[in-house]
Protein backbone atom coordinates (compact mmCIF):
# COMPACT_ATOMS: atom_id res chain seq x y z
CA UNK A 1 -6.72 -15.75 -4.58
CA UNK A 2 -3.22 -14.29 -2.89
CA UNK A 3 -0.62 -15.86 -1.54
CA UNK A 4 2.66 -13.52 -0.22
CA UNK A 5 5.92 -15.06 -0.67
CA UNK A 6 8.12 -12.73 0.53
CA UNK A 7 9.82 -9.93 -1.48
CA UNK A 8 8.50 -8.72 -4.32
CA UNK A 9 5.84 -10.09 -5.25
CA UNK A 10 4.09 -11.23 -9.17
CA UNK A 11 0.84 -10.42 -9.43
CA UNK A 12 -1.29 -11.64 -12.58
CA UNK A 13 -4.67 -9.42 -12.58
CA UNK A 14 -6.98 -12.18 -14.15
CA UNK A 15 -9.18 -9.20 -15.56
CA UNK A 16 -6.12 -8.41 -17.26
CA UNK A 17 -5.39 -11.56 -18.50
CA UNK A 18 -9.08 -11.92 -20.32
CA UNK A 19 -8.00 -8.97 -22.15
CA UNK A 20 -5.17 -9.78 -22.90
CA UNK A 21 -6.57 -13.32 -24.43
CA UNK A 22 -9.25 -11.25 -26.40
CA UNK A 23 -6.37 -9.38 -28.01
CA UNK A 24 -5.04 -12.65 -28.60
CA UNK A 25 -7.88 -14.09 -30.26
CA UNK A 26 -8.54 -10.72 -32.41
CA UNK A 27 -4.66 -11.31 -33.82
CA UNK A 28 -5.08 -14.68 -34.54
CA UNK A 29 -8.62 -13.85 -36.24
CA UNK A 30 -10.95 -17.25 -37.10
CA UNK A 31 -7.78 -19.19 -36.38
CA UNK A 32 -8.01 -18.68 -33.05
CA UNK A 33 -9.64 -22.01 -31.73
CA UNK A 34 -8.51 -21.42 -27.64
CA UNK A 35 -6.11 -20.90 -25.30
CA UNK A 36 -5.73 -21.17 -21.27
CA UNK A 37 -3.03 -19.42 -18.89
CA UNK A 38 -2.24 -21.44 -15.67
CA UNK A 39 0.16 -21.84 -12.58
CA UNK A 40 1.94 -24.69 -13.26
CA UNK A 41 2.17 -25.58 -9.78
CA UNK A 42 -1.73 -26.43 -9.51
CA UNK A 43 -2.75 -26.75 -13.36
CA UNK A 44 -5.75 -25.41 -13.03
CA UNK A 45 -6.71 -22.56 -15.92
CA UNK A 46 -6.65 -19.14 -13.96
CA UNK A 47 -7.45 -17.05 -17.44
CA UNK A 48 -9.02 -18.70 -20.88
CA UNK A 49 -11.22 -18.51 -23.38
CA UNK A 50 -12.51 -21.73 -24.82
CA UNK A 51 -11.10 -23.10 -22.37
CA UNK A 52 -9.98 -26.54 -21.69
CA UNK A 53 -9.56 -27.43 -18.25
CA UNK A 54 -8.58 -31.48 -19.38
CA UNK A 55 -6.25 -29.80 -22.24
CA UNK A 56 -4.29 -27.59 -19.38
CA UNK A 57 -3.68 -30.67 -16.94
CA UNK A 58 -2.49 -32.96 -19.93
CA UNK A 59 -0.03 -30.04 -21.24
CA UNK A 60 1.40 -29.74 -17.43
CA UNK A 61 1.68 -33.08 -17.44
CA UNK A 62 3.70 -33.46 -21.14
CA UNK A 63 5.75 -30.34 -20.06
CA UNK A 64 6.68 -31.62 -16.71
CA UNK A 65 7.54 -35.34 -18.61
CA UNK A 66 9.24 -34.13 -21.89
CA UNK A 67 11.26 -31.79 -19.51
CA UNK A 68 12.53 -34.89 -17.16
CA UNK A 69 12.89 -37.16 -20.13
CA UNK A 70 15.44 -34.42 -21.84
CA UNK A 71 17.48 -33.87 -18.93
CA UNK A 72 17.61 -37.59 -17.62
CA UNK A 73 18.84 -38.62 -20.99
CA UNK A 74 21.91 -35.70 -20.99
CA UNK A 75 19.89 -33.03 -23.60
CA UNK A 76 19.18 -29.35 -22.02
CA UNK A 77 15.48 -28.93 -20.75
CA UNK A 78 13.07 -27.58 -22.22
CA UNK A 79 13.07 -23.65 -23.44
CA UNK A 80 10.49 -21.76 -23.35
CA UNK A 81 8.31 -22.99 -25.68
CA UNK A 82 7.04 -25.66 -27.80
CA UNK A 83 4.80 -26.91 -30.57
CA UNK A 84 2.15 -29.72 -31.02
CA UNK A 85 1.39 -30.90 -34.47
CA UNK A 86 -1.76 -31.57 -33.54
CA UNK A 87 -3.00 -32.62 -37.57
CA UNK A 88 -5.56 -31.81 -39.15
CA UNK A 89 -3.92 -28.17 -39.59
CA UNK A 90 -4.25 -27.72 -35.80
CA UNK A 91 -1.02 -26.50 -34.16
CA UNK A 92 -0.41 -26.12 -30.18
CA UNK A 93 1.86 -23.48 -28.87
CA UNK A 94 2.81 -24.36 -25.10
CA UNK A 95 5.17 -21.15 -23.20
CA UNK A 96 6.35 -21.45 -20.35
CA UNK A 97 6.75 -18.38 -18.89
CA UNK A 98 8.58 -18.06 -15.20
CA UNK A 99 6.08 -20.08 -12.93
CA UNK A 100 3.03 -20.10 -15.45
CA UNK A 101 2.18 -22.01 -18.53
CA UNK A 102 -0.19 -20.95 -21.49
CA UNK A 103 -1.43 -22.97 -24.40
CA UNK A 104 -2.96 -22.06 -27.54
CA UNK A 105 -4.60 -23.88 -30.33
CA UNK A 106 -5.16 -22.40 -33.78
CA UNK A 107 -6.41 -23.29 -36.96
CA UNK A 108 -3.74 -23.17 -39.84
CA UNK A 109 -6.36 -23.59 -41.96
CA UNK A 110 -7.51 -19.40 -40.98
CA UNK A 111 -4.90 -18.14 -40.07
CA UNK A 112 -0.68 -18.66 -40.76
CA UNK A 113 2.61 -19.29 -39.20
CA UNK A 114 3.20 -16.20 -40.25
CA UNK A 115 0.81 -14.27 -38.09
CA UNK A 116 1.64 -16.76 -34.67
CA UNK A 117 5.26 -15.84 -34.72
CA UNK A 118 5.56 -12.65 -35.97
CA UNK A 119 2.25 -10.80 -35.06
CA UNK A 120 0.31 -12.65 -32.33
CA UNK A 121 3.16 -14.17 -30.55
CA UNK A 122 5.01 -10.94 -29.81
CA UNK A 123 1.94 -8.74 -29.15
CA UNK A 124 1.20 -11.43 -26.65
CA UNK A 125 4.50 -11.52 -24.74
CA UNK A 126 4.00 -7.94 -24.44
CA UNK A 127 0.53 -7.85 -23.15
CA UNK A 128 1.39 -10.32 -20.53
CA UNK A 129 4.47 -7.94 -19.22
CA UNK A 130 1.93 -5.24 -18.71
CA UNK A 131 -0.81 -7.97 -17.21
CA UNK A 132 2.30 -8.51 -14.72
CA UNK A 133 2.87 -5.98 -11.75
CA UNK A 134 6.38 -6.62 -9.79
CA UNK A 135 5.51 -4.25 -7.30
CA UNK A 136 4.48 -5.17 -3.37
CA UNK A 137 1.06 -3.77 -2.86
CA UNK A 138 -0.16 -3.55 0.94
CA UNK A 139 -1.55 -6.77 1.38
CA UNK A 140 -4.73 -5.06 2.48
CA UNK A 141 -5.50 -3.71 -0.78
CA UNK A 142 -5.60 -7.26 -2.59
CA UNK A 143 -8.05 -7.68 -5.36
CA UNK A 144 -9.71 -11.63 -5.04
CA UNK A 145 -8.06 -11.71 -9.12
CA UNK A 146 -4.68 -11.47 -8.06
CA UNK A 147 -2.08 -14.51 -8.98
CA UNK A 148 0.97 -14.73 -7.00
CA UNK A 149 4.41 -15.89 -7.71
CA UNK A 150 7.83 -16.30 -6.31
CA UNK A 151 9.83 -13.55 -6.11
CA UNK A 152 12.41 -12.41 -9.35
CA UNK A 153 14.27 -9.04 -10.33
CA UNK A 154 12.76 -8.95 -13.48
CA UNK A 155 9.79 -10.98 -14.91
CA UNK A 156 9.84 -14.03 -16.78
CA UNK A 157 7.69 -12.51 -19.02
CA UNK A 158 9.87 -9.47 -20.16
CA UNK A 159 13.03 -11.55 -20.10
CA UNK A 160 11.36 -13.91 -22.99
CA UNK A 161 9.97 -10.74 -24.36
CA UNK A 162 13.22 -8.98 -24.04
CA UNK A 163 15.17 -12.15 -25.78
CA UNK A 164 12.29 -13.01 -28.26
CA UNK A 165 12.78 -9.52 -29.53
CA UNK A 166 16.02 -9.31 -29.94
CA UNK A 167 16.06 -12.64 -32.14
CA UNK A 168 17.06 -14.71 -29.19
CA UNK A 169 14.04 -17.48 -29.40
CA UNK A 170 12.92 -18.29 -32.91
CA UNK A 171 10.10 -20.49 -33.98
């Protein structure tokens, strides 16, 4: 699926993305329960494993809400992330990165906060800068796996990345 914007152009290779998720899921070890990367626009998963198609549309959904509730009642929006308690010693992680939206579920039971923040959370942000290519390809030469989005000097993805790093965004 491609869609040209104008400009430059985002491009998400999905086979990228599945990589990327089983590098995820190798961090996270047996806490790793699933996780899904969508367009927010169409909340429909475009990359997952485990993944949870009904989960994805009600996370949209509470993102797009909890977002309008915040700013109707005088509070900043949302960042760029946030967590679900989910009990049970389940936890939620919901990014929002630029245009897309990822959620992951893990097992605090097998694995820690620890590891999410400082080990699977940055290697993450990482992988998904080099999953993203800025450039404008010929449109000829368009793999089916491609993801579009609007145009941007420098990714949503290694802006987070860039202020996660630096100590910017803390969970």
């Amino acid at each position: 699926m491609c869609h040209k914007r104008g400009g430059n152009i985002s491009f998400f290779n999905v086979k990228k993305l599945n990589h990327v998720i089983e590098e995820l899921k190798k961090d996270l070890g047996d806490g790793f329960i699933a996780t899904d990367i969508w367009a927010t626009a169409e909340a429909q998963p475009i990359a997952g494993l485990n993944s949870q198609p009904k989960a994805v549309a009600l996370f949209n959904e509470v993102t797009r809400m909890l977002d309008k509730t915040l700013k109707d009642s005088n509070y900043p929006g949302l960042g760029n992330y946030y967590l679900v308690d989910m009990g049970d010693k389940k936890l939620v992680v919901i990014l929002q990165i630029g245009e897309y939206q990822q959620f992951i579920l893990v097992n605090l039971r097998k694995t820690t906060m620890g590891i999410l923040i400082n080990v699977a959370l940055p290697n993450l942000l990482s992988r998904l800068a080099e999953a993203e290519d800025l450039a404008e390809p010929e449109m000829n030469n368009l793999a089916e796996t491609d993801i579009t989005t609007q145009p941007r000097k420098q990714s949503a993805i290694q802006t987070f990345l860039d202020k996660f790093t630096r100590g910017m965004y803390s969970f």
